[in-house]
PDB file of N, CA and C in Angstrom:
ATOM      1  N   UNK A   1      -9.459  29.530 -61.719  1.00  0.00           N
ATOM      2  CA  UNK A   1      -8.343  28.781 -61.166  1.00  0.00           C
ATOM      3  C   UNK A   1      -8.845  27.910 -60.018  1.00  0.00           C
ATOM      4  N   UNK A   2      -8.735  26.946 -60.167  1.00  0.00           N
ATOM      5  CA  UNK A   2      -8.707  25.398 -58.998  1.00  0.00           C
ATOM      6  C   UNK A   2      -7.966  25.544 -57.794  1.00  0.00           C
ATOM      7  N   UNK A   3      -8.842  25.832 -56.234  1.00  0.00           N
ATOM      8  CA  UNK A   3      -7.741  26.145 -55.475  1.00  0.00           C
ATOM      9  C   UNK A   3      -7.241  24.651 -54.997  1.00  0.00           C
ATOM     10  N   UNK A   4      -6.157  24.518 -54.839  1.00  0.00           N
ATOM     11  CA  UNK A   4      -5.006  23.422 -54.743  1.00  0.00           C
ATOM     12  C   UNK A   4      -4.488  23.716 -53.239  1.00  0.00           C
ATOM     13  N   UNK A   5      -4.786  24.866 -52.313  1.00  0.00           N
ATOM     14  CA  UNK A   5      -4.600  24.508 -50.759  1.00  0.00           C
ATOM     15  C   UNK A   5      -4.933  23.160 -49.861  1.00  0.00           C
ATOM     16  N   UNK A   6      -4.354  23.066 -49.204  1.00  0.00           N
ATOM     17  CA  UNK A   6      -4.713  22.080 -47.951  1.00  0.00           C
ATOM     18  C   UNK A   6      -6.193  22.086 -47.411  1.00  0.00           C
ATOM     19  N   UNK A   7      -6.943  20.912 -47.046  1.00  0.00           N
ATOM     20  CA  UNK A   7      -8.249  21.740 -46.345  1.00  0.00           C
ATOM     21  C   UNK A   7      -7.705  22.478 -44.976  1.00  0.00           C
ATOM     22  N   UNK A   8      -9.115  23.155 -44.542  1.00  0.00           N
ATOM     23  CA  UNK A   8      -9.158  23.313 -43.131  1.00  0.00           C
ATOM     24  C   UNK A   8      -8.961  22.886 -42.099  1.00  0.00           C
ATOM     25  N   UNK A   9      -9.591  23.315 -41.017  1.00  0.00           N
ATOM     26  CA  UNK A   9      -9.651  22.366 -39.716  1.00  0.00           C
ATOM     27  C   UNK A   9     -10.241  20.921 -40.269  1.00  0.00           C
ATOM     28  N   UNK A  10      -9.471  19.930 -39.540  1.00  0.00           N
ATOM     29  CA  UNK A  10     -10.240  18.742 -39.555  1.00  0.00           C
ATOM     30  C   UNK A  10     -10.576  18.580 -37.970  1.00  0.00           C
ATOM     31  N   UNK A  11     -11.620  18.228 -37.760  1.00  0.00           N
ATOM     32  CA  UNK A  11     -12.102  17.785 -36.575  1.00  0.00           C
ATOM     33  C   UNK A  11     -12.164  16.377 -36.443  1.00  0.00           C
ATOM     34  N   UNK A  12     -11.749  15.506 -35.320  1.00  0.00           N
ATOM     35  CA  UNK A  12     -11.324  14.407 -34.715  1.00  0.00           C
ATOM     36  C   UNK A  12     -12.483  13.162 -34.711  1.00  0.00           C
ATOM     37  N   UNK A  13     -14.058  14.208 -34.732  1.00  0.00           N
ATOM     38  CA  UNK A  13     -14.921  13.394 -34.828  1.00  0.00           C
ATOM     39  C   UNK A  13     -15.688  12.793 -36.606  1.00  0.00           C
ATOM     40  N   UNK A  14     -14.711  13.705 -37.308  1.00  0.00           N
ATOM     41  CA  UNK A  14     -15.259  13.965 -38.376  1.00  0.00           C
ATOM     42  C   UNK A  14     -14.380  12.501 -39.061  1.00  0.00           C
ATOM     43  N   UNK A  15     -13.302  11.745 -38.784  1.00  0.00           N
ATOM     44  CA  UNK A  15     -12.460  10.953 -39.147  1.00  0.00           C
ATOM     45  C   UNK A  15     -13.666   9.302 -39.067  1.00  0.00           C
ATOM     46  N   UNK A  16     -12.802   8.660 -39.886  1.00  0.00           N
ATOM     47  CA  UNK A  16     -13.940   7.668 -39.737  1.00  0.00           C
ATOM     48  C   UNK A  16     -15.538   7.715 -40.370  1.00  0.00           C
ATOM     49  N   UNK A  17     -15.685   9.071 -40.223  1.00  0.00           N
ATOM     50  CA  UNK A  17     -17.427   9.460 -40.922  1.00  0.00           C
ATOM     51  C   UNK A  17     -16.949  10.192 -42.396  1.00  0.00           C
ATOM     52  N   UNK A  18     -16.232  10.748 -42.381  1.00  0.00           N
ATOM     53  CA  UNK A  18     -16.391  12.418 -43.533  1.00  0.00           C
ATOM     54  C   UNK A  18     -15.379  11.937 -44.416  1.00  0.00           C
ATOM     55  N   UNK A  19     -14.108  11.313 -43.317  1.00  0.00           N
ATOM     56  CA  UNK A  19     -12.719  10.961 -44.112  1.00  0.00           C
ATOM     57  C   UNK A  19     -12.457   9.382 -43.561  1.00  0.00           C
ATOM     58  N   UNK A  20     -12.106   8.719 -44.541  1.00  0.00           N
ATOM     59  CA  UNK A  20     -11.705   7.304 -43.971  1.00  0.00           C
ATOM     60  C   UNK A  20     -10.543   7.394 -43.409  1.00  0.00           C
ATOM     61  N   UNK A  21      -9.881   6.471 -42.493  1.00  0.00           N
ATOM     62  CA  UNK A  21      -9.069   6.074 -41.283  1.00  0.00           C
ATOM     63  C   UNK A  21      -7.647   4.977 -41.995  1.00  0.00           C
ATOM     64  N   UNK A  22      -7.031   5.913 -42.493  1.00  0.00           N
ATOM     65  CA  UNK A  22      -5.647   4.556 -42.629  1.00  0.00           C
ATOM     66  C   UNK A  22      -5.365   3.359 -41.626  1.00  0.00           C
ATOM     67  N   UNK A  23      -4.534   2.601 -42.297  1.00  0.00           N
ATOM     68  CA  UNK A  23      -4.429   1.220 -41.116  1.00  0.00           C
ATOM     69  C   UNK A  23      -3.662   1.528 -40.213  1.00  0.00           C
ATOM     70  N   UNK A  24      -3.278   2.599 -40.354  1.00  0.00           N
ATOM     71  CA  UNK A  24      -2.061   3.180 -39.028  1.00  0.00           C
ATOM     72  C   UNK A  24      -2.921   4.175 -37.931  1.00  0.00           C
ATOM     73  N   UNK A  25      -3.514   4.804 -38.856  1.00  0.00           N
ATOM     74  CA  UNK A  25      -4.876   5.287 -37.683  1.00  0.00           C
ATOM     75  C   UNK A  25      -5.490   4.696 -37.088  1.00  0.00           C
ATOM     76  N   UNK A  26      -5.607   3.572 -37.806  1.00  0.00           N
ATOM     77  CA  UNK A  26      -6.704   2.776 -37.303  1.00  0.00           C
ATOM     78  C   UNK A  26      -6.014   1.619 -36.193  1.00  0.00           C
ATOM     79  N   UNK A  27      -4.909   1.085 -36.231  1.00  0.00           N
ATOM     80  CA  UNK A  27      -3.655   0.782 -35.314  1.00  0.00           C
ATOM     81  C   UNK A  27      -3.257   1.784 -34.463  1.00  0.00           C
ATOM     82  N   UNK A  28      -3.276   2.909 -34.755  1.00  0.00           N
ATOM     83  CA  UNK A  28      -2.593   3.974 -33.607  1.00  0.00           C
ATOM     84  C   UNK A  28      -3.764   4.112 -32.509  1.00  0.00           C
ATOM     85  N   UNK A  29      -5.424   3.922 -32.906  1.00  0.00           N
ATOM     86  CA  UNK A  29      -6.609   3.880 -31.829  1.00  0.00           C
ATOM     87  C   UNK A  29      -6.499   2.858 -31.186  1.00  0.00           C
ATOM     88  N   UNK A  30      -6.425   2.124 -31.739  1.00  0.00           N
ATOM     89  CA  UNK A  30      -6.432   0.534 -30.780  1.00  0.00           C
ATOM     90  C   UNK A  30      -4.782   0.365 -30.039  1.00  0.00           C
ATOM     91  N   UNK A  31      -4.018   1.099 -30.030  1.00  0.00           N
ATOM     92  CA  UNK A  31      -3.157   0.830 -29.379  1.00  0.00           C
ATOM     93  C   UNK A  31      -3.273   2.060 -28.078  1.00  0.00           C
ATOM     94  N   UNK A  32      -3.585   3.015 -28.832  1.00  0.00           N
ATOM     95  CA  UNK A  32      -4.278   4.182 -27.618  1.00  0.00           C
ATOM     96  C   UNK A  32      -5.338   3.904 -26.775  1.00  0.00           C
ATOM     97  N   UNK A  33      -6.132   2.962 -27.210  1.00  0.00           N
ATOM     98  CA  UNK A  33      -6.952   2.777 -25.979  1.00  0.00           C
ATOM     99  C   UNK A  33      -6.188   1.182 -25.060  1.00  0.00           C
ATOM    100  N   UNK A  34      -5.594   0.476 -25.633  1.00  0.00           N
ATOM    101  CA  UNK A  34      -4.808  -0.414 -25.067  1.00  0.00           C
ATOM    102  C   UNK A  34      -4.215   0.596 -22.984  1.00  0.00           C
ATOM    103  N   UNK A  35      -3.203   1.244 -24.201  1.00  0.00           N
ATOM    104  CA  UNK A  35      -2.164   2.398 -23.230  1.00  0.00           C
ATOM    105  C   UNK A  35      -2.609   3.468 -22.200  1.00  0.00           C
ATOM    106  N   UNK A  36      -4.102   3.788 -22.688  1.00  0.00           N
ATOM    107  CA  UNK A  36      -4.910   4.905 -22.361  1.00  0.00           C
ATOM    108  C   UNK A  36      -4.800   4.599 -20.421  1.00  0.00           C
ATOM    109  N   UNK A  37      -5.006   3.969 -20.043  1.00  0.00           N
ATOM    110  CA  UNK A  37      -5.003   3.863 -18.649  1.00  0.00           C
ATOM    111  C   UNK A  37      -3.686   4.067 -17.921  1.00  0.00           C
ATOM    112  N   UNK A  38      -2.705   3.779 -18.956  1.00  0.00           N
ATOM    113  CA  UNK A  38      -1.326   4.512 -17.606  1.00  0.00           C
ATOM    114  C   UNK A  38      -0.875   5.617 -18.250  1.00  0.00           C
ATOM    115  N   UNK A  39      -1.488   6.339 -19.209  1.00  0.00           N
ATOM    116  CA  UNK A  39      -0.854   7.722 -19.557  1.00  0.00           C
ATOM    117  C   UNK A  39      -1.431   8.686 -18.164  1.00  0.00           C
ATOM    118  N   UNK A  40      -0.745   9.359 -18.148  1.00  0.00           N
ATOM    119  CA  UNK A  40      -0.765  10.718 -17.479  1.00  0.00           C
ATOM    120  C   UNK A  40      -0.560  12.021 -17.325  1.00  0.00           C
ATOM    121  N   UNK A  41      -1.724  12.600 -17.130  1.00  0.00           N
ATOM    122  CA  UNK A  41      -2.767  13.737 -17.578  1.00  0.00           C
ATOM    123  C   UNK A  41      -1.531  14.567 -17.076  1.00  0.00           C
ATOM    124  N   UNK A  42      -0.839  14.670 -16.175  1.00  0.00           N
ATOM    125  CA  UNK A  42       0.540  15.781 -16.101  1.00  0.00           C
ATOM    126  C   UNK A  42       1.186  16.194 -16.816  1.00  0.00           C
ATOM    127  N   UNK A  43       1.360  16.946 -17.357  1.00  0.00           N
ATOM    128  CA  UNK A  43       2.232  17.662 -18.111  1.00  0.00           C
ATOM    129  C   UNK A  43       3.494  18.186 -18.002  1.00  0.00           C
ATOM    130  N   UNK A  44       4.948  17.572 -17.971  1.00  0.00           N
ATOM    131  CA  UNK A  44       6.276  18.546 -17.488  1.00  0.00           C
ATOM    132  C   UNK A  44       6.640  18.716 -18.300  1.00  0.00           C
ATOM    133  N   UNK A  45       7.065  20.242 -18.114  1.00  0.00           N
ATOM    134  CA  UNK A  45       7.594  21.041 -19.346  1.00  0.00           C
ATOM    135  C   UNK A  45       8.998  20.737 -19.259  1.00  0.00           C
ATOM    136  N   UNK A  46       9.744  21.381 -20.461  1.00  0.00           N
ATOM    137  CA  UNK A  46      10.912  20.978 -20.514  1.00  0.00           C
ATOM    138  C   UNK A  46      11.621  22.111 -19.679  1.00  0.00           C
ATOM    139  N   UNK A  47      12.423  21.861 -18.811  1.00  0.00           N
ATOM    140  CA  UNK A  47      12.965  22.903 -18.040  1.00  0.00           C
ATOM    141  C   UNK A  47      13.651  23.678 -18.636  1.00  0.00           C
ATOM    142  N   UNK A  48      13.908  25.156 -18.497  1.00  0.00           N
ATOM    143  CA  UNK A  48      14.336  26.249 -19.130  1.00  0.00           C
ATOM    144  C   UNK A  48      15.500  26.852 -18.066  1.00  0.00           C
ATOM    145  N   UNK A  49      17.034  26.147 -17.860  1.00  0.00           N
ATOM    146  CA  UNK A  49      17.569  26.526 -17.113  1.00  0.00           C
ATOM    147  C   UNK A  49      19.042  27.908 -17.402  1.00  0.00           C
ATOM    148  N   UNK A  50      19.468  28.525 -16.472  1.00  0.00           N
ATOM    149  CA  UNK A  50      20.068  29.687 -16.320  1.00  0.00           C
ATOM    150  C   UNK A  50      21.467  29.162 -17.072  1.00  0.00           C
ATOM    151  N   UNK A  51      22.554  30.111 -17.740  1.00  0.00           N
ATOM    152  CA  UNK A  51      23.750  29.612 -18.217  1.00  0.00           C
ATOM    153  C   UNK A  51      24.438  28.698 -17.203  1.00  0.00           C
ATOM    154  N   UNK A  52      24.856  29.500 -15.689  1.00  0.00           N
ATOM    155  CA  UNK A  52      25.408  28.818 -14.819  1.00  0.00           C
ATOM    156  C   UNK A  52      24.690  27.406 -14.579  1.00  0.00           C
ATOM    157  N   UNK A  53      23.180  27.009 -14.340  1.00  0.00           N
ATOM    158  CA  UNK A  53      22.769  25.816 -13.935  1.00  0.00           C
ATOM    159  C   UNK A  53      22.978  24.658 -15.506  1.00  0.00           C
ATOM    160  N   UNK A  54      22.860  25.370 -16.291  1.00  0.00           N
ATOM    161  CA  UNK A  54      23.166  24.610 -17.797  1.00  0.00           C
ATOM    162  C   UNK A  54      24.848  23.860 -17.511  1.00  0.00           C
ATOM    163  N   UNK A  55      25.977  25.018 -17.088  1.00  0.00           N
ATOM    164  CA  UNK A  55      27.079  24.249 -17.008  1.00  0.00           C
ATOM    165  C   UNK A  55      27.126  23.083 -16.279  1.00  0.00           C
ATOM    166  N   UNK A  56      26.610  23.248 -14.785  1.00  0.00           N
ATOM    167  CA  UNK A  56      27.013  22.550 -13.623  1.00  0.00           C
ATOM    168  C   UNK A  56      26.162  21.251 -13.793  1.00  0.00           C
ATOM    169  N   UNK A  57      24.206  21.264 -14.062  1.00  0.00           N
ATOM    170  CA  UNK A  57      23.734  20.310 -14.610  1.00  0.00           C
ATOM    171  C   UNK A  57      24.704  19.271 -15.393  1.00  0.00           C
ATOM    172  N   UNK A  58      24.963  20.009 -16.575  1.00  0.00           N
ATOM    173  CA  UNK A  58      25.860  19.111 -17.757  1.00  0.00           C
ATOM    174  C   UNK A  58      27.404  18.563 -17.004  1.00  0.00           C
ATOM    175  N   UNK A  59      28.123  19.550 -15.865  1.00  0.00           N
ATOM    176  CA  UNK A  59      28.896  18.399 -15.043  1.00  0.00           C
ATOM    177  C   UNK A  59      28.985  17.299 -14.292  1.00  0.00           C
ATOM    178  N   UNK A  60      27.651  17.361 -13.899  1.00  0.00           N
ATOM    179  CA  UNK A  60      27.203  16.546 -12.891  1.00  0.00           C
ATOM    180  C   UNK A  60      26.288  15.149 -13.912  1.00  0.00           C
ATOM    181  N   UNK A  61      25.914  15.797 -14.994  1.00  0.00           N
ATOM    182  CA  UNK A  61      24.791  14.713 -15.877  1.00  0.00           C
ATOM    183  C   UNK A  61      25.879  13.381 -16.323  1.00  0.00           C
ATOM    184  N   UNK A  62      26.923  13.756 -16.710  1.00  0.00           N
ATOM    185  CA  UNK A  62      27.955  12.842 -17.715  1.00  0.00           C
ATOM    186  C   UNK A  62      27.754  11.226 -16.470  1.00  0.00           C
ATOM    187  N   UNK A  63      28.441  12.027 -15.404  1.00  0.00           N
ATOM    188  CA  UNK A  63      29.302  10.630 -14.391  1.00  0.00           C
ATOM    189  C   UNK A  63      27.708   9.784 -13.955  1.00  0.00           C
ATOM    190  N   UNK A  64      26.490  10.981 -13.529  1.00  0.00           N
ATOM    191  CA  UNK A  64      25.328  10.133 -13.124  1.00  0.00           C
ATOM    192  C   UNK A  64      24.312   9.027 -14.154  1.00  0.00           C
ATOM    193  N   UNK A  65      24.411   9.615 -15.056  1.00  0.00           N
ATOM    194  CA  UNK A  65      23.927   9.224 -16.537  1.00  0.00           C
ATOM    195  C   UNK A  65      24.540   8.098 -16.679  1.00  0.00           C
ATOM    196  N   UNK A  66      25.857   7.661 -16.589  1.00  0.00           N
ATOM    197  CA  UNK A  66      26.696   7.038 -17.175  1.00  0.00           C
ATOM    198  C   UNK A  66      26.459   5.560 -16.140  1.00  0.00           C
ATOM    199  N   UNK A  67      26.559   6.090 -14.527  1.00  0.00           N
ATOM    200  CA  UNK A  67      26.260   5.240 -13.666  1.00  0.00           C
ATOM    201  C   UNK A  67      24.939   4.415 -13.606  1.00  0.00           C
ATOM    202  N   UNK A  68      23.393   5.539 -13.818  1.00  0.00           N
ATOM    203  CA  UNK A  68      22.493   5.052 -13.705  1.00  0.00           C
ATOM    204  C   UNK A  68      22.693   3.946 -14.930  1.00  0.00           C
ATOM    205  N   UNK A  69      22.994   3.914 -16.149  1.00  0.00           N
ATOM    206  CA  UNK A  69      22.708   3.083 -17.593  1.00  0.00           C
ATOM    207  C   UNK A  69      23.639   1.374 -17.249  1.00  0.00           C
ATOM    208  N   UNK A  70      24.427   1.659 -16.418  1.00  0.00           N
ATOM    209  CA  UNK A  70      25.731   0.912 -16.221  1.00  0.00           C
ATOM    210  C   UNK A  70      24.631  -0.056 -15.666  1.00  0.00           C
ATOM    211  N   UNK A  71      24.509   0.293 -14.185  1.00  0.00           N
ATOM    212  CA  UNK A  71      23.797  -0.141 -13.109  1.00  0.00           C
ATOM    213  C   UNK A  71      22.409  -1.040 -13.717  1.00  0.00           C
ATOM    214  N   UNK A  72      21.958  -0.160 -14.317  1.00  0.00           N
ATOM    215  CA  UNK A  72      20.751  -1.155 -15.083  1.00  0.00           C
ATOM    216  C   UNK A  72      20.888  -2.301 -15.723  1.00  0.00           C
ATOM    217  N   UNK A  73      21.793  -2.005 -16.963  1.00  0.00           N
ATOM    218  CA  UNK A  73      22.745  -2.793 -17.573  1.00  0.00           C
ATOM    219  C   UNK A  73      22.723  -4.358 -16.748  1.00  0.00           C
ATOM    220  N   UNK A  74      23.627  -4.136 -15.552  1.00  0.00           N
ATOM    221  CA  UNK A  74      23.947  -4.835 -15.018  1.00  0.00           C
ATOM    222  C   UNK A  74      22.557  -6.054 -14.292  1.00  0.00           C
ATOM    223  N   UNK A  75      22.041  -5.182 -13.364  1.00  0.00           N
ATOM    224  CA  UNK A  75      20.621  -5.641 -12.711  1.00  0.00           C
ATOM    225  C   UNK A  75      19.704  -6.515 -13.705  1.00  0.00           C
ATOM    226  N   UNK A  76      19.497  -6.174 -15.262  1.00  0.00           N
ATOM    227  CA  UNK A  76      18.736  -6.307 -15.845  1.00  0.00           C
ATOM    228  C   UNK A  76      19.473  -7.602 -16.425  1.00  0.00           C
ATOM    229  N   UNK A  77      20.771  -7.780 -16.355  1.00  0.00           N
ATOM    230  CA  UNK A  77      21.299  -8.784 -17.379  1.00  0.00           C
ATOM    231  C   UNK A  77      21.952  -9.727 -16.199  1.00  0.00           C
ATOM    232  N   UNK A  78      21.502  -9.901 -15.023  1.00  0.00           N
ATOM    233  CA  UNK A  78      21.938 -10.459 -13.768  1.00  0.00           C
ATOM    234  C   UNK A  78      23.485 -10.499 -13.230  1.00  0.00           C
ATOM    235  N   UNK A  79      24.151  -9.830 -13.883  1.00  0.00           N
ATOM    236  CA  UNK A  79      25.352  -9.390 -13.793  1.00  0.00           C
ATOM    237  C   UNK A  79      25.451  -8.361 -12.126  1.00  0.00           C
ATOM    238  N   UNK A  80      24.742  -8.201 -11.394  1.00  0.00           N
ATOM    239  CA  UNK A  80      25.053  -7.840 -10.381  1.00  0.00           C
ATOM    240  C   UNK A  80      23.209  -7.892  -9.969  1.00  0.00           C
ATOM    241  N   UNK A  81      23.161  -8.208  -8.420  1.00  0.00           N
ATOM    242  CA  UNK A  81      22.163  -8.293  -7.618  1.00  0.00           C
ATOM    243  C   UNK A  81      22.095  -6.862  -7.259  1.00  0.00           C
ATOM    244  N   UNK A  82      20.160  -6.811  -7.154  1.00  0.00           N
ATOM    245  CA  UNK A  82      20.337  -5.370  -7.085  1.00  0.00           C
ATOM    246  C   UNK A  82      20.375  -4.984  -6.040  1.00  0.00           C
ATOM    247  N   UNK A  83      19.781  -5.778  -4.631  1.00  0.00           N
ATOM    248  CA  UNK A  83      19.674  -6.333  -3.450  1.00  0.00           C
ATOM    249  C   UNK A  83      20.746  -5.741  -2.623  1.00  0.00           C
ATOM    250  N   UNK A  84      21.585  -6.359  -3.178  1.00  0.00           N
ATOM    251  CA  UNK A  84      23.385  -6.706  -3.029  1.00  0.00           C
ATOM    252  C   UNK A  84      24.108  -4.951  -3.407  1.00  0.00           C
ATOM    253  N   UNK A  85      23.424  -4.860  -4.382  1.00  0.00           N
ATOM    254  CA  UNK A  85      24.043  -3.652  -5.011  1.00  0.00           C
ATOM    255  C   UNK A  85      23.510  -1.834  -4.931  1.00  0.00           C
ATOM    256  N   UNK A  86      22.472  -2.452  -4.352  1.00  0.00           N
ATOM    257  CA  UNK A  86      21.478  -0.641  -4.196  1.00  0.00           C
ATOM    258  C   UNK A  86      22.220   0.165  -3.094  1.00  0.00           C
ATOM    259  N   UNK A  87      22.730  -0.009  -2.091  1.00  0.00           N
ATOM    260  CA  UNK A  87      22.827   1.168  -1.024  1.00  0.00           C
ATOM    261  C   UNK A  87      24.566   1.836  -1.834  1.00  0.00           C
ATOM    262  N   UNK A  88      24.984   0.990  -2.112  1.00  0.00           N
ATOM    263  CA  UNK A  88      26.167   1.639  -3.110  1.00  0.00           C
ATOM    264  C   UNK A  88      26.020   2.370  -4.274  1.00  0.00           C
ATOM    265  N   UNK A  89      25.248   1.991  -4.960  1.00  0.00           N
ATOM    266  CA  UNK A  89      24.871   2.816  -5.982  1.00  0.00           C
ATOM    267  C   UNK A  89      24.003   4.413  -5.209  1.00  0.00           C
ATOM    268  N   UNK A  90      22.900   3.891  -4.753  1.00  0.00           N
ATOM    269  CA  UNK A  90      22.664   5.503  -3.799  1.00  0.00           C
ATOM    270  C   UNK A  90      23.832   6.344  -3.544  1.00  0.00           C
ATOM    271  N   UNK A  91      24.783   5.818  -3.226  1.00  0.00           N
ATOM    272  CA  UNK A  91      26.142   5.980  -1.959  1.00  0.00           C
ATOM    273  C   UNK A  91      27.106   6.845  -3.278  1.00  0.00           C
ATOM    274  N   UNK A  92      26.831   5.993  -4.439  1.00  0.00           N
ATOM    275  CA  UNK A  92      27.812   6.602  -5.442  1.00  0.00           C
ATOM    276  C   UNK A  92      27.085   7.997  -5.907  1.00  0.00           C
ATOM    277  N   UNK A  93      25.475   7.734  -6.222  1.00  0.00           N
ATOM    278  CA  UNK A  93      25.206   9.179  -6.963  1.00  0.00           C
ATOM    279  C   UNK A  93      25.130   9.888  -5.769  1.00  0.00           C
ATOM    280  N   UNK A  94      24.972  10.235  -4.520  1.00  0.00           N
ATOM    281  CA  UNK A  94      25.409  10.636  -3.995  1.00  0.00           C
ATOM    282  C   UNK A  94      26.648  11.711  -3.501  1.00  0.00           C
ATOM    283  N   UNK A  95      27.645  11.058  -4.163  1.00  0.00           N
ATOM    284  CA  UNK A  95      28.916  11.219  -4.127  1.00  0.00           C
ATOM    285  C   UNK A  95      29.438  12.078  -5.277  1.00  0.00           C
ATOM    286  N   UNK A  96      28.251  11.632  -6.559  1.00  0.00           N
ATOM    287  CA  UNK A  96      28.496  12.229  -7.645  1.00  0.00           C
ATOM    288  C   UNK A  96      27.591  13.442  -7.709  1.00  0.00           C
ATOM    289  N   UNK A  97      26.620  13.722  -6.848  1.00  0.00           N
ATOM    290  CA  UNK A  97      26.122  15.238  -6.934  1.00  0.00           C
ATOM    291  C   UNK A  97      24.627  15.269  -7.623  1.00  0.00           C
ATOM    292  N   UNK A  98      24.080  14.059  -7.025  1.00  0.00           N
ATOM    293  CA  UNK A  98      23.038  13.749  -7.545  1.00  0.00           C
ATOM    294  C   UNK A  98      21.457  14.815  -6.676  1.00  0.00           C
ATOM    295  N   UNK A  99      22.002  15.155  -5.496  1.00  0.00           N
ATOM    296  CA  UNK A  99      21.134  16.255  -5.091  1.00  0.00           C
ATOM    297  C   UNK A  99      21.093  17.380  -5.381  1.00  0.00           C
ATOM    298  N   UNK A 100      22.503  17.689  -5.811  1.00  0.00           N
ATOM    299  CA  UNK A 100      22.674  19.095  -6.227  1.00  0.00           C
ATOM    300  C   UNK A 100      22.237  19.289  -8.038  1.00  0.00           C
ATOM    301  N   UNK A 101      21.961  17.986  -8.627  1.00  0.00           N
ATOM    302  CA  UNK A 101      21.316  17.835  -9.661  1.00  0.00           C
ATOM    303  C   UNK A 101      19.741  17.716 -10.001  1.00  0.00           C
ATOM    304  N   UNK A 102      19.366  17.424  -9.022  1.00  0.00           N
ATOM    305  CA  UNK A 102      18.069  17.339  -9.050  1.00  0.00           C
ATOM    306  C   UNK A 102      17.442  18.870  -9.128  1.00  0.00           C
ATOM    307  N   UNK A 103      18.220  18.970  -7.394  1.00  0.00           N
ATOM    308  CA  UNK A 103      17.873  21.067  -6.781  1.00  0.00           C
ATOM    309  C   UNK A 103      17.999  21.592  -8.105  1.00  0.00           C
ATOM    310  N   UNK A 104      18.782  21.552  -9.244  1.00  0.00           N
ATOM    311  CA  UNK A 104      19.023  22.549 -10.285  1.00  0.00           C
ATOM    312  C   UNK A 104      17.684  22.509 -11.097  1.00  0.00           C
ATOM    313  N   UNK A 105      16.734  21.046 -11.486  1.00  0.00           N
ATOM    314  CA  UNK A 105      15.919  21.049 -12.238  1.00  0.00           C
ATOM    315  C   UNK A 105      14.558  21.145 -11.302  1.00  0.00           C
ATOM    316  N   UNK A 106      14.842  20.890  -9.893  1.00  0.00           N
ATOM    317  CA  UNK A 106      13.761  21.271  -9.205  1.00  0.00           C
ATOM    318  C   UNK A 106      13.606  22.716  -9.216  1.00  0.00           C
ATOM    319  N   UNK A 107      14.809  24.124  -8.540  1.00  0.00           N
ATOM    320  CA  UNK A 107      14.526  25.317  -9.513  1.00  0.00           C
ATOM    321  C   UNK A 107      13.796  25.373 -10.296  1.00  0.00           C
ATOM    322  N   UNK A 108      13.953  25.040 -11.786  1.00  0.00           N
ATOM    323  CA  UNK A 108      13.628  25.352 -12.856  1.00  0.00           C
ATOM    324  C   UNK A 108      12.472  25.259 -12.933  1.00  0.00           C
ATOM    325  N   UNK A 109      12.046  23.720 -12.521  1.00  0.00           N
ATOM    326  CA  UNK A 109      10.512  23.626 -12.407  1.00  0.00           C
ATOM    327  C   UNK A 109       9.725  24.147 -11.552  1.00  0.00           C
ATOM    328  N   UNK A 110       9.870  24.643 -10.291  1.00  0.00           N
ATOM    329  CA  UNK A 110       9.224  25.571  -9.375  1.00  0.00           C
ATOM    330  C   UNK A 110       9.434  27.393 -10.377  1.00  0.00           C
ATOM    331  N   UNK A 111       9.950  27.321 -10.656  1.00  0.00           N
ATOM    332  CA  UNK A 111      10.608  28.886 -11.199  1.00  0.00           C
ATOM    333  C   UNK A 111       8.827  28.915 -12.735  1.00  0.00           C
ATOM    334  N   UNK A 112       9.224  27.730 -13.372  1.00  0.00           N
ATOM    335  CA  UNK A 112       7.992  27.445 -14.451  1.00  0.00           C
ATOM    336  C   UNK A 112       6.443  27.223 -13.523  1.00  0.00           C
ATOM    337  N   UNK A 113       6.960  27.039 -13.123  1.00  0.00           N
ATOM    338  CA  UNK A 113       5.086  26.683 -12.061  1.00  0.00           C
ATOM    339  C   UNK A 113       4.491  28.205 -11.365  1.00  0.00           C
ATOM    340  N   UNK A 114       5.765  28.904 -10.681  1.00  0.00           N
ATOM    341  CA  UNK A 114       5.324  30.190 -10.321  1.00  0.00           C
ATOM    342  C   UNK A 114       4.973  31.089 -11.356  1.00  0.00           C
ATOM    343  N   UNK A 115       6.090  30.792 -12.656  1.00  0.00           N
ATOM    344  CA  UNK A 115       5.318  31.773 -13.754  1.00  0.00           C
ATOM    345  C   UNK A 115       3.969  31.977 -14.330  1.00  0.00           C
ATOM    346  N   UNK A 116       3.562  30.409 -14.343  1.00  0.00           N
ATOM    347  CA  UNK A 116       2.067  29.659 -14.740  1.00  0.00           C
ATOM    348  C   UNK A 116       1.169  30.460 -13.719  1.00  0.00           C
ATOM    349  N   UNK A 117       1.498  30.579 -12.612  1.00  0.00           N
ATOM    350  CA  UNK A 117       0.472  30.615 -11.638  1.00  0.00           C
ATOM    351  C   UNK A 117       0.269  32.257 -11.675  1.00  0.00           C
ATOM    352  N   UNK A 118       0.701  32.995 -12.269  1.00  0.00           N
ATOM    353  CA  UNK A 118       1.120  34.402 -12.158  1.00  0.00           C
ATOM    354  C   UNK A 118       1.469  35.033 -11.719  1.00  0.00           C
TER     355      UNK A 118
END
């Protein structure tokens, strides 16, 4: 019987030599080394937060979410100066609980960093 599995490991250096390179591989390198200089080597995990910080996050996400997209919207399509328009917008998320949104995912991520660290 003919085994019909998948190969093995392929190794990264072996591409190009062992196995030829589709045009999308071969497009996905040249656009990776294009990009390669502003990626960054940091890694954030996706935060893993408590039932209570899940609710209050998701109360606070709707009105700030909604503001930040607006605001851009606007700035980007010259529909409002941003100049003109920044200490209000601060002033609004602010207002909307934008520290007490952050503190929830700052938790989370200090809470993931102490676990890492052991």
């Amino acid at each position: 019987m003919e085994y019909t599995g998948g190969p093995g490991v392929l190794y990264s250096e072996n591409f190009g030599t062992l196995f030829d390179l589709t045009e999308s591989q071969i497009a996905g390198q040249t656009a990776y080394g294009v990009y390669e200089k502003f990626l960054n080597d940091e890694v954030w995990p996706r935060p893993y937060l408590q039932a209570e910080q899940v609710s209050r996050a998701g109360q606070l996400r709707t009105d700030i979410f909604n503001t930040v997209s607006q605001m851009k919207a606007k700035w980007i399509t010259g529909e409002a100066d941003i100049d003109a328009t920044y200490d209000q917008f601060k002033s609004d998320l602010e207002k909307m609980g934008i520290e007490e949104f952050v503190s929830i995912y700052q938790s989370a991520y200090d809470a993931f960093n102490s676990a890492m660290s052991g």
